[in-house]
C-alpha atoms as a PDB file:
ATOM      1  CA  UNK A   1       2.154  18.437-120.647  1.00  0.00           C
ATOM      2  CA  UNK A   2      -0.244  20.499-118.643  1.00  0.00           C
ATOM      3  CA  UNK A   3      -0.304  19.491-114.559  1.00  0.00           C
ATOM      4  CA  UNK A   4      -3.489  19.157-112.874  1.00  0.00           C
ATOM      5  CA  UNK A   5      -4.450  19.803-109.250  1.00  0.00           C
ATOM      6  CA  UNK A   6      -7.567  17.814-108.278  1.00  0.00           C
ATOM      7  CA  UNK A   7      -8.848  18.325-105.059  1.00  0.00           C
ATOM      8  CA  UNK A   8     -11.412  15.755-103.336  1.00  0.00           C
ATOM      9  CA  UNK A   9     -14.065  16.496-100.870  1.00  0.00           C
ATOM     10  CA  UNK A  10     -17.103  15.137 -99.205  1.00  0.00           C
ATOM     11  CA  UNK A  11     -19.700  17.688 -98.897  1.00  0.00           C
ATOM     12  CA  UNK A  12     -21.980  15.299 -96.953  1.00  0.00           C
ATOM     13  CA  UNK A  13     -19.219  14.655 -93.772  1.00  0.00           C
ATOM     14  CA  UNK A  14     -18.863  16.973 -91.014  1.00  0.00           C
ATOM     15  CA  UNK A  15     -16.415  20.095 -91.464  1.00  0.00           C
ATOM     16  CA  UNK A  16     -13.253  17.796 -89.860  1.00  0.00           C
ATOM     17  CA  UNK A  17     -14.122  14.976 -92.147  1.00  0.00           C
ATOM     18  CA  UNK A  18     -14.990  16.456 -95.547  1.00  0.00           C
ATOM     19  CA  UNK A  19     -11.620  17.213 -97.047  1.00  0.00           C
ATOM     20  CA  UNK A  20     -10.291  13.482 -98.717  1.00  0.00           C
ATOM     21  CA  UNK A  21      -7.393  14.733-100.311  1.00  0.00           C
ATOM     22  CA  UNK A  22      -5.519  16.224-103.841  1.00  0.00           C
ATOM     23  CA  UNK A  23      -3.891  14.347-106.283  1.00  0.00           C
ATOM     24  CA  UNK A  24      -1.633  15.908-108.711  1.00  0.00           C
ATOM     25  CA  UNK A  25      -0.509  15.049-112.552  1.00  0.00           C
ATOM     26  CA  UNK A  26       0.343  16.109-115.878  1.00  0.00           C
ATOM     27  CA  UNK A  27      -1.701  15.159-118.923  1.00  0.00           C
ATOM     28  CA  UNK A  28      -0.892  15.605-122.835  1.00  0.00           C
ATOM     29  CA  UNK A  29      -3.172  18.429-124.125  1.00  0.00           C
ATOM     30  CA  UNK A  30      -1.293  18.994-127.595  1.00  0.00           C
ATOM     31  CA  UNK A  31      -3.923  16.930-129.402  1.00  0.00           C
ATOM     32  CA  UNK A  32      -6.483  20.089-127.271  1.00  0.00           C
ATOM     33  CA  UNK A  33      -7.548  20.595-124.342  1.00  0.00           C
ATOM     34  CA  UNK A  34      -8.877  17.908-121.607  1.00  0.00           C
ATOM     35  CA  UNK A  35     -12.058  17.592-120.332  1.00  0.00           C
ATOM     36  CA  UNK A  36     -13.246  17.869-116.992  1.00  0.00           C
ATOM     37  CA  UNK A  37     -14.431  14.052-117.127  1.00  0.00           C
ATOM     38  CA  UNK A  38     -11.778  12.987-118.701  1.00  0.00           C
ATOM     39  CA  UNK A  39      -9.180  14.207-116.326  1.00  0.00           C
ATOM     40  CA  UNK A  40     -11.517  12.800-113.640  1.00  0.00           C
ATOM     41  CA  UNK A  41     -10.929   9.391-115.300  1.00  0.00           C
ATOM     42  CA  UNK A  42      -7.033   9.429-115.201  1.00  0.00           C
ATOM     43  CA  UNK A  43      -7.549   9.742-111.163  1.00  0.00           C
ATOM     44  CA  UNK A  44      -9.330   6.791-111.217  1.00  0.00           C
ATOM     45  CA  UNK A  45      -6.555   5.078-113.777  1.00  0.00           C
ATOM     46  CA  UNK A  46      -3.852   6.273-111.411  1.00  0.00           C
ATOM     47  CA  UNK A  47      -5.666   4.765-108.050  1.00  0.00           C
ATOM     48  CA  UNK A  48      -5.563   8.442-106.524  1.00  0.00           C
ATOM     49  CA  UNK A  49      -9.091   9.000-106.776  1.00  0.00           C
ATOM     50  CA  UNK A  50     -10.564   8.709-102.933  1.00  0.00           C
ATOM     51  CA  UNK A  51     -14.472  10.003-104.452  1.00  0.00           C
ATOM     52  CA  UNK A  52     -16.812  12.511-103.485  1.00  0.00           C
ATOM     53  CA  UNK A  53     -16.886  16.022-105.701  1.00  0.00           C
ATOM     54  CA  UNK A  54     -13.840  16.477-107.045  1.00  0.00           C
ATOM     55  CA  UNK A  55     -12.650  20.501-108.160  1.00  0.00           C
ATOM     56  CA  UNK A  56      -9.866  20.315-111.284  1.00  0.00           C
ATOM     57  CA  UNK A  57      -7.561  23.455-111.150  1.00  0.00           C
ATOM     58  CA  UNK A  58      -4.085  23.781-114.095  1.00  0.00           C
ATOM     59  CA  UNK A  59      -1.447  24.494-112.277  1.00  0.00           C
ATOM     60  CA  UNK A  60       1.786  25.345-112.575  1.00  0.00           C
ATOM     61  CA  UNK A  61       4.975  23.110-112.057  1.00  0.00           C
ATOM     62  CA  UNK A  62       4.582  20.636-108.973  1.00  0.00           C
ATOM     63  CA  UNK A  63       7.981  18.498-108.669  1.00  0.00           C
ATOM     64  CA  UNK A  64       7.723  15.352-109.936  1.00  0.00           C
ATOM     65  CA  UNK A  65       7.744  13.414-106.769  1.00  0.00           C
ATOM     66  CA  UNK A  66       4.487  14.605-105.557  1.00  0.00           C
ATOM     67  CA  UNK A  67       2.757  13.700-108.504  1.00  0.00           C
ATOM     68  CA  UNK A  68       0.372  10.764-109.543  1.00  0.00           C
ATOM     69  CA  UNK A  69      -0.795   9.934-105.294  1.00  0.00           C
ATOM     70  CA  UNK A  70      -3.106  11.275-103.226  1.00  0.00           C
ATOM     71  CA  UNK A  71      -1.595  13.824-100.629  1.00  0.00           C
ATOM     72  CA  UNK A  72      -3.278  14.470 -97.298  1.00  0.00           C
ATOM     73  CA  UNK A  73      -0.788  16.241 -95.148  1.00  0.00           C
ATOM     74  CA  UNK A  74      -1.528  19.881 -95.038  1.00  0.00           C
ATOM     75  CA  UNK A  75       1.566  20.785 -94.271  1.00  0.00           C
ATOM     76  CA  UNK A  76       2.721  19.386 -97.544  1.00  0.00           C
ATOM     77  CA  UNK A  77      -0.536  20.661 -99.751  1.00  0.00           C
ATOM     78  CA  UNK A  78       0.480  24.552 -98.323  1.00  0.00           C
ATOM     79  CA  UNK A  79       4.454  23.848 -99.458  1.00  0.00           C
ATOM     80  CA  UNK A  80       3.031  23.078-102.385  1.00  0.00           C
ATOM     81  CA  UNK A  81       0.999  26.228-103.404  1.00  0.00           C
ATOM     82  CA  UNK A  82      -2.882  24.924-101.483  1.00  0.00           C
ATOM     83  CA  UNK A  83      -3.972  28.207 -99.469  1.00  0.00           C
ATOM     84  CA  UNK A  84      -5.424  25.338 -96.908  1.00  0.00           C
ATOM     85  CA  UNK A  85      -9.259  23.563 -96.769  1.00  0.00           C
ATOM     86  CA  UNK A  86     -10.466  26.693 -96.653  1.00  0.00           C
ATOM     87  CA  UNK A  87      -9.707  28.123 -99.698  1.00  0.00           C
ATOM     88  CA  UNK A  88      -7.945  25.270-101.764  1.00  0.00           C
ATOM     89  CA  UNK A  89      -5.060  26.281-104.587  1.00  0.00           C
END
């Protein structure tokens, strides 16, 4: 399984309002690798998928119980790895 880190913004919003959020989850790439759009699809199948441009990263291990939602709390994204809006993961 290979984890994703998808991470949502608005590029049309003002600077406070442009970041929408980052949903993370694993995907089976034994059959080869994913995709861009197809990853993109499994955030819309999950329901984590807010819109606007969306930036896929592979990331190493995320614990399970952060996975397959969108997350908004910064405090949380920076625990997790995120370097902040600025510069996400």
């Amino acid at each position: 399984m290979t984890t994703f880190w998808l991470t949502f913004t608005d590029t049309e919003a003002s600077a406070d309002k442009r970041f929408l959020g980052v949903a993370i989850f694993d995907m089976d790439e034994s059959q080869g690798q994913l995709s861009g759009p197809e990853i993109v699809k499994r955030s819309w199948e999950l329901g984590v998928n807010p819109g606007g441009e969306v930036l896929v990263q592979e990331v190493p291990a995320i614990p399970d119980e952060h996975k397959n939602k969108l997350i908004t709390d910064d405090a949380l994204l920076l625990t997790l790895g995120s370097r902040g809006r600025m510069n996400p993961h």
